[in-house]
Protein backbone atom coordinates (compact mmCIF):
# COMPACT_ATOMS: atom_id res chain seq x y z
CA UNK A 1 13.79 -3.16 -14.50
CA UNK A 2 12.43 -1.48 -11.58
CA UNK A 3 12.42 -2.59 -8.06
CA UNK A 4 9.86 -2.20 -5.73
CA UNK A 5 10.95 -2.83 -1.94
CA UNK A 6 8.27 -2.81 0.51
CA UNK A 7 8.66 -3.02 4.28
CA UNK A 8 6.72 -2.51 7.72
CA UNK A 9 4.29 -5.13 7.85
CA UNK A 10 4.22 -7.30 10.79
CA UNK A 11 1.24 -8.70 14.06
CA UNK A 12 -0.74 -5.88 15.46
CA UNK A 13 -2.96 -6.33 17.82
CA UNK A 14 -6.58 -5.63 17.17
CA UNK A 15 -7.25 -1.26 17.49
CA UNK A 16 -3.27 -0.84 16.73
CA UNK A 17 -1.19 0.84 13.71
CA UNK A 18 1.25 -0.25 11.45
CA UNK A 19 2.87 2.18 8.78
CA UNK A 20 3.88 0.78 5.42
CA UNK A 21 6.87 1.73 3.09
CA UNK A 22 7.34 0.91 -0.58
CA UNK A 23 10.56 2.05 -2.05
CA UNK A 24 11.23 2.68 -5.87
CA UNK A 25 14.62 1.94 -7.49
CA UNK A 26 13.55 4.70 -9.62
CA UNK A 27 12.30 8.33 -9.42
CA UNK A 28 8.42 8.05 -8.95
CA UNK A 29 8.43 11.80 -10.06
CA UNK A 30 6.59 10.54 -13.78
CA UNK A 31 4.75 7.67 -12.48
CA UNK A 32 0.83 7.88 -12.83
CA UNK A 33 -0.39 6.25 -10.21
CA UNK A 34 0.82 4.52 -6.78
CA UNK A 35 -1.33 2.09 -4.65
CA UNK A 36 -1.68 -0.34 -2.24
CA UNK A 37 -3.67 -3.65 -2.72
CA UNK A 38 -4.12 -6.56 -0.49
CA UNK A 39 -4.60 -10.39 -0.51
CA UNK A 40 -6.09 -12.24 1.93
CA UNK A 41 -6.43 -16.06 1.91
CA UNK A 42 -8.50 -17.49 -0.71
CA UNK A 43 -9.62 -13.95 -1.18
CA UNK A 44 -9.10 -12.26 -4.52
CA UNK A 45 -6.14 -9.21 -4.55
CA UNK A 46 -8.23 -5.58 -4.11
CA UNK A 47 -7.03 -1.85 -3.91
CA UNK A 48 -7.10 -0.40 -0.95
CA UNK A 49 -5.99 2.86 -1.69
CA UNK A 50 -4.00 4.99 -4.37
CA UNK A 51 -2.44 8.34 -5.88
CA UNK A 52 -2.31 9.58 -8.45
CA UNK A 53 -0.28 11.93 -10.40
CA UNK A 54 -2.80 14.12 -10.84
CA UNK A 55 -6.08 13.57 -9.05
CA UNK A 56 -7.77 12.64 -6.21
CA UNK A 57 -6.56 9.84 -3.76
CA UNK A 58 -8.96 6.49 -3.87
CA UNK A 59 -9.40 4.84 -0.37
CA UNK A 60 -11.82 1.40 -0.58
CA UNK A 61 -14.81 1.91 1.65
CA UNK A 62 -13.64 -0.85 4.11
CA UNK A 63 -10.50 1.14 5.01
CA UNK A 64 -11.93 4.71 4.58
CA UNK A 65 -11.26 7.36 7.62
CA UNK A 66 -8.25 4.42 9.41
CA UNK A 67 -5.93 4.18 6.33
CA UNK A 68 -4.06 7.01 4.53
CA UNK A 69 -1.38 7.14 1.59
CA UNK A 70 0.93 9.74 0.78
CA UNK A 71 3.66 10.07 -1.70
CA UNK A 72 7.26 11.08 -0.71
CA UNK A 73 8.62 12.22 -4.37
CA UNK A 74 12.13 13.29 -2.91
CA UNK A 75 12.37 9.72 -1.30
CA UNK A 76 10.74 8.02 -4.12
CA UNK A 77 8.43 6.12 -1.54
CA UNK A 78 4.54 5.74 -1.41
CA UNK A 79 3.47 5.26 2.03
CA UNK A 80 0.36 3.88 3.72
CA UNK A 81 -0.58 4.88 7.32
CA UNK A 82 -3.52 1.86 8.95
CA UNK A 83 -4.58 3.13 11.98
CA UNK A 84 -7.35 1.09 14.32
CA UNK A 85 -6.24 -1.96 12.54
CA UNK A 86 -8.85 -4.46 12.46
CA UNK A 87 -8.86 -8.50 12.11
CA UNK A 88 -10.09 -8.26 8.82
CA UNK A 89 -7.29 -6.54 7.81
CA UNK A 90 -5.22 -9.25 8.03
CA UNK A 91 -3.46 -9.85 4.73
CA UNK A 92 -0.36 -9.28 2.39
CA UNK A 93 -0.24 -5.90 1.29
CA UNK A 94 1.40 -5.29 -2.20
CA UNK A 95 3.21 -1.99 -3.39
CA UNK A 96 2.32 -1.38 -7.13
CA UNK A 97 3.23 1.61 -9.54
CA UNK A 98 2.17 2.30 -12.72
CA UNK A 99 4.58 4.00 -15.67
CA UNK A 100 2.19 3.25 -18.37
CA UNK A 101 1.73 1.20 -20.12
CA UNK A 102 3.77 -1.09 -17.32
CA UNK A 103 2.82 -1.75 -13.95
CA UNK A 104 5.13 -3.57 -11.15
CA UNK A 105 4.23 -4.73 -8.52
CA UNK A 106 6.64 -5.29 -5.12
CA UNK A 107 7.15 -8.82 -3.26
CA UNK A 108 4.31 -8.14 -0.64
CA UNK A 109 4.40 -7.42 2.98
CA UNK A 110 2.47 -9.60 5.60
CA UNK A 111 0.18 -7.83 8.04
CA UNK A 112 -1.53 -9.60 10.92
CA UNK A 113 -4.19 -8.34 13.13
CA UNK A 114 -4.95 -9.98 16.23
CA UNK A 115 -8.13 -10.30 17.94
């Protein structure tokens, strides 16, 4: 079973940055894809960005230019940078890796932007 451990989340204030971490309990060397998705209340769970193995990074549109992932293979951690945080991007941000056919999925990290 593989672990996914996320941490760095926390309140922001609005124009701030918060830098994410999502460790693997296995090497993420083989896996085909790493991202970050988000859930805000009563809001359904959406990328926000991702990387592949082989490929070109996807960013969603909202976060495009404030948000960047990056993949630490030696640390077997997927990273995502949020710079000029906004309210909007106020919700729990999940770690998820895929080794197809599986995908997991960490416990989520709250992030709260303030006004």
């Amino acid at each position: 079973q593989v672990q996914l451990v996320e941490s760095g989340g926390g309140l922001v204030q609005a124009g701030g940055s918060l830098r994410l971490s999502c460790a693997a309990s296995r090497s993420i060397f083989s896996a085909n894809r790493m991202g970050w998705y988000r859930q805000a209340p009563g809001k359904q769970r959406e990328l926000v960005a991702a990387v592949p193995g082989v490929g070109s990074i996807i960013y969603a549109d909202s976060v495009k230019g404030r948000f960047t992932i990056s993949r630490d293979n030696a640390k077997n951690t997927v990273y995502l940078q949020m710079n000029s945080l906004k309210p909007e991007d106020t919700a729990v941000y999940y770690c998820n890796v895929l080794w197809l056919p599986y995908s997991y999925w960490g416990q989520g990290t709250q992030v709260t932007v303030s006004s």
